[in-house]
C-alpha atoms as a PDB file:
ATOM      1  CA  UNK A   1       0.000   0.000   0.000  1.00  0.00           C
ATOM      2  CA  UNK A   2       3.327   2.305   0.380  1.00  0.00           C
ATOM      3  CA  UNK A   3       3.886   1.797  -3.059  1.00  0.00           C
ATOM      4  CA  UNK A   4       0.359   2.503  -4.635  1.00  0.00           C
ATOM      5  CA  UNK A   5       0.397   5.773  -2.092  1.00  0.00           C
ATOM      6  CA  UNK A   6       4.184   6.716  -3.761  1.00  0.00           C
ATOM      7  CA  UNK A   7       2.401   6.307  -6.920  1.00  0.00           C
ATOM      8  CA  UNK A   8      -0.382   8.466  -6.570  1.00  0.00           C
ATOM      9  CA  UNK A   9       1.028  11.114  -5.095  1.00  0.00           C
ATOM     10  CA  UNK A  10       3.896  10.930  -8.064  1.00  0.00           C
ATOM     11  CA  UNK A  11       1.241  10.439 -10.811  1.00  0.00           C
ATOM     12  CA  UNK A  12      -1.106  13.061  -9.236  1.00  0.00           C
ATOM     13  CA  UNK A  13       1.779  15.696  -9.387  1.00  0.00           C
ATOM     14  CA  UNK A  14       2.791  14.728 -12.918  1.00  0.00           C
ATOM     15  CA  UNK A  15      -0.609  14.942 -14.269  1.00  0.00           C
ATOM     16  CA  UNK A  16      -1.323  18.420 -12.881  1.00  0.00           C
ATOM     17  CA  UNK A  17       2.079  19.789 -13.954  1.00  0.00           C
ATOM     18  CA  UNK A  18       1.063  17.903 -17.600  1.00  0.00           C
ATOM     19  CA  UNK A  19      -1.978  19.897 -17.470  1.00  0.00           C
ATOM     20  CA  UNK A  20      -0.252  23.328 -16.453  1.00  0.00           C
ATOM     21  CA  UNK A  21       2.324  23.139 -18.646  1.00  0.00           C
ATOM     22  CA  UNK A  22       0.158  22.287 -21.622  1.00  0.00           C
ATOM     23  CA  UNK A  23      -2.782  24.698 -20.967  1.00  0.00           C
ATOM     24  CA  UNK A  24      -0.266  27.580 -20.820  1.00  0.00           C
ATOM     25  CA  UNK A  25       1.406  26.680 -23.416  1.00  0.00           C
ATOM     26  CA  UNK A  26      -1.648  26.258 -25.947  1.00  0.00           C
ATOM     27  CA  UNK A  27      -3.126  29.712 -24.308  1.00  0.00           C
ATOM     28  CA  UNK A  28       0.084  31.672 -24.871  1.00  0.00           C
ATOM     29  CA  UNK A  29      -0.155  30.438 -28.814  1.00  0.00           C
ATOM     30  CA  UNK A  30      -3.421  30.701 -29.414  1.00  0.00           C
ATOM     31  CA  UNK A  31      -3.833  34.693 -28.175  1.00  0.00           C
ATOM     32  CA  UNK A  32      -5.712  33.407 -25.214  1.00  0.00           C
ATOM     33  CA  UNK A  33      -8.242  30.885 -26.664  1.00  0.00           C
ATOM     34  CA  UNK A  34     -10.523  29.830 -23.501  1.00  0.00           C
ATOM     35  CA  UNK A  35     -11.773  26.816 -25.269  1.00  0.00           C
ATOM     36  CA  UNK A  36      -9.131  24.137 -24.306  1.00  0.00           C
ATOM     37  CA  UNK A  37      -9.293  25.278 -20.803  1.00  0.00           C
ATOM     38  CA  UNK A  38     -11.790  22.730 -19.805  1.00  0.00           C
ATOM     39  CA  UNK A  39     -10.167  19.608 -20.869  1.00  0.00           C
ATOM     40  CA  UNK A  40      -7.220  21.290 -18.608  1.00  0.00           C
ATOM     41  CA  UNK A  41      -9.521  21.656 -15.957  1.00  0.00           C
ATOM     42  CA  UNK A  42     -10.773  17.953 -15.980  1.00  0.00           C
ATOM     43  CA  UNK A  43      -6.880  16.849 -16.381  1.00  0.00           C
ATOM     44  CA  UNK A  44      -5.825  19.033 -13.266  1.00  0.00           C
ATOM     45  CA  UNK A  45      -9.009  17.700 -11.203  1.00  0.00           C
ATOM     46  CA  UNK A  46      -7.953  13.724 -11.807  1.00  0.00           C
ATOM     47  CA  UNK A  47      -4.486  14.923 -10.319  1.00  0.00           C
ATOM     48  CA  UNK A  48      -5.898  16.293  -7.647  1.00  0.00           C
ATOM     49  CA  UNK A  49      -8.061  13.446  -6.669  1.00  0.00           C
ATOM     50  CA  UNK A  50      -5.017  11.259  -7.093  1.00  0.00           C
ATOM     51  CA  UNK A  51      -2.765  13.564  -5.101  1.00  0.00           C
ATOM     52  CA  UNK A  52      -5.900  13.579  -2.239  1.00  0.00           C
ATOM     53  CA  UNK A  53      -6.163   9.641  -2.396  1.00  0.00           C
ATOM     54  CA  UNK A  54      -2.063   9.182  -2.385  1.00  0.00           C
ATOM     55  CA  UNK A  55      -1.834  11.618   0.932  1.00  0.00           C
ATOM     56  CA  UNK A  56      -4.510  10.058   2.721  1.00  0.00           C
ATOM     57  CA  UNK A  57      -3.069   6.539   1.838  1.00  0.00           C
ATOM     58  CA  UNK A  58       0.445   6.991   2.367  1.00  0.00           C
ATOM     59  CA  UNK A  59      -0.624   9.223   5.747  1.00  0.00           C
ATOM     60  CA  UNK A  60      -2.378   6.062   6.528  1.00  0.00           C
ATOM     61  CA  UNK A  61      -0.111   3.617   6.115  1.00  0.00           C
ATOM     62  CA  UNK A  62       3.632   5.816   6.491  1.00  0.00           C
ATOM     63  CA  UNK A  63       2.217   7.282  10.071  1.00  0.00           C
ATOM     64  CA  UNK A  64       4.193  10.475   8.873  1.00  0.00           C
ATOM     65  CA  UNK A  65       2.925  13.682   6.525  1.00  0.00           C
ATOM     66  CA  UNK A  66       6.241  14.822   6.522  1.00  0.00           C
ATOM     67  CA  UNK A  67       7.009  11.916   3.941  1.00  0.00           C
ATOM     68  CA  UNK A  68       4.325  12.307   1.736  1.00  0.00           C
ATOM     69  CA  UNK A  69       5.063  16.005   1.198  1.00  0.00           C
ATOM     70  CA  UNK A  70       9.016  15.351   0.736  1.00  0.00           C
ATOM     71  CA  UNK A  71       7.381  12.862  -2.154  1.00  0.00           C
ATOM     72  CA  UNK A  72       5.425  15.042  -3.275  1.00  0.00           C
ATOM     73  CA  UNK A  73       7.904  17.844  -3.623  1.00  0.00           C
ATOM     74  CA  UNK A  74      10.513  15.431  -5.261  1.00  0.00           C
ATOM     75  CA  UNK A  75       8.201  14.447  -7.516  1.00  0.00           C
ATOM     76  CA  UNK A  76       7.647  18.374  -9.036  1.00  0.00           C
ATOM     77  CA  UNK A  77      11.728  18.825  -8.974  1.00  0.00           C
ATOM     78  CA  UNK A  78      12.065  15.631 -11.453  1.00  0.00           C
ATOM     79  CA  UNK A  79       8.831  15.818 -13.415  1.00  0.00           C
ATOM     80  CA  UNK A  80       8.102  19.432 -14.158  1.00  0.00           C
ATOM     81  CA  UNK A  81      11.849  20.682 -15.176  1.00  0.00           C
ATOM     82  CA  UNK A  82      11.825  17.312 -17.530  1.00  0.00           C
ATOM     83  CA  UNK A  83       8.541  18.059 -18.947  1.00  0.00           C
ATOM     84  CA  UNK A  84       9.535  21.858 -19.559  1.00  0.00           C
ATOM     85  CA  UNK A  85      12.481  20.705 -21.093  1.00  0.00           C
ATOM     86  CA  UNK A  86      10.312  18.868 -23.216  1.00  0.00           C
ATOM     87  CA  UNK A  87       7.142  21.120 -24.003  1.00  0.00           C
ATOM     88  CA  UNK A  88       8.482  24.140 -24.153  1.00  0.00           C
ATOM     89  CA  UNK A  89      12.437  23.090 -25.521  1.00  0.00           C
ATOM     90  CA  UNK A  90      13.659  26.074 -23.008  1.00  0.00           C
ATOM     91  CA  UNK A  91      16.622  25.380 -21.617  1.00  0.00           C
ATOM     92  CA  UNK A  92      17.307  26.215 -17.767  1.00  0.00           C
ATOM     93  CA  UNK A  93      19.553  29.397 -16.731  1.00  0.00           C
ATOM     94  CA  UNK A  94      22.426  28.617 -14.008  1.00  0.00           C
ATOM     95  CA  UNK A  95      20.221  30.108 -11.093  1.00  0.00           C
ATOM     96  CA  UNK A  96      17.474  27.277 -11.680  1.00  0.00           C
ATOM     97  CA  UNK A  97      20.008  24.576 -12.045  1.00  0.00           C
ATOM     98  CA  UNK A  98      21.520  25.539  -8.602  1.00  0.00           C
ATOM     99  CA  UNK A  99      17.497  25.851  -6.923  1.00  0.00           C
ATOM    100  CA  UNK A 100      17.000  22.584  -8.615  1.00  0.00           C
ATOM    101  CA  UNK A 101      19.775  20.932  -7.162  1.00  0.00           C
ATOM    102  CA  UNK A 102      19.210  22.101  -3.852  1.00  0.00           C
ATOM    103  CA  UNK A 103      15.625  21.398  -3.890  1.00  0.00           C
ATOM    104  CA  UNK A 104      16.336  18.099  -4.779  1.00  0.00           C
ATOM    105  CA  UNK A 105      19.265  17.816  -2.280  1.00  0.00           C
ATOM    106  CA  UNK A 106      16.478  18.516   0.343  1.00  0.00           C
ATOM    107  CA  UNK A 107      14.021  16.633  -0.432  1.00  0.00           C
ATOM    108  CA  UNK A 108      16.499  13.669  -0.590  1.00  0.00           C
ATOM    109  CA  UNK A 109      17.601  14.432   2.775  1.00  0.00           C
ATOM    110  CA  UNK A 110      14.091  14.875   3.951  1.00  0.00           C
ATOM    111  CA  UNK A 111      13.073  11.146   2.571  1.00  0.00           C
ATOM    112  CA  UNK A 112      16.328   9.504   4.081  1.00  0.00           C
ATOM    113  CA  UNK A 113      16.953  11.011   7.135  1.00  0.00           C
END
C-alpha cells in the first residue's frame, strides 16, 4: 500500500504539472483561446483526486505527513523541469540549475533522514 500511495502522489503531481504546462502553453499560442481550458480543468481535477487519495493513503499507512510532502515535492523537482524541457524546448539558466539541485538535495535528505 506504500507503493500505490508513492504512486499516486507521483502520478497526481505529474498529471497536474502535464496539465499546467500544456494549458499555458496552448493559451500563450493561441492569443488566449478559452476553449481548451476545460479539458485542462478535468486533467488538473484527476491529479488532484489522485494527489488527495495518495496523501490520505500513504498518511495512513507511512504514520508520517512529513514523507508524503518530501514525495510530493521530489516528484515536481524531477517531473516538471523534464517536462519543460520537453514542451516548451527552453533550456534552464544557471540560477534554476543551482534551486533545482538544492531542492532536490532537500528533499532527498528529507526522505532519508
Amino acid at each position: 500500500m506504500k507503493i500505490v500511495a508513492v504512486a499516486a502522489v507521483f502520478l497526481g503531481e505529474a498529471i497536474s504539472i502535464i496539465a499546467e504546462l500544456i494549458a499555458s502553453r496552448r493559451f500563450g499560442k493561441a492569443g488566449g483561446d478559452v476553449t481548451m481550458l476545460p479539458p485542462m480543468f478535468l486533467l488538473i481535477s484527476f491529479g488532484g483526486i489522485l494527489l488527495v487519495f495518495g496523501y490520505a493513503l500513504g498518511y495512513m499507512h507511512l504514520k508520517n505527513i512529513w514523507i508524503i510532502v518530501a514525495i510530493s515535492v521530489g516528484a515536481i523537482l524531477v517531473v516538471e523541469p523534464i517536462l519543460t524541457l520537453l514542451l516548451f524546448r527552453d533550456v534552464p539558466t544557471t540560477g534554476s540549475l543551482i534551486g533545482l539541485m538544492l531542492g532536490a538535495l532537500g528533499t532527498l535528505a528529507a526522505v532519508c533522514l
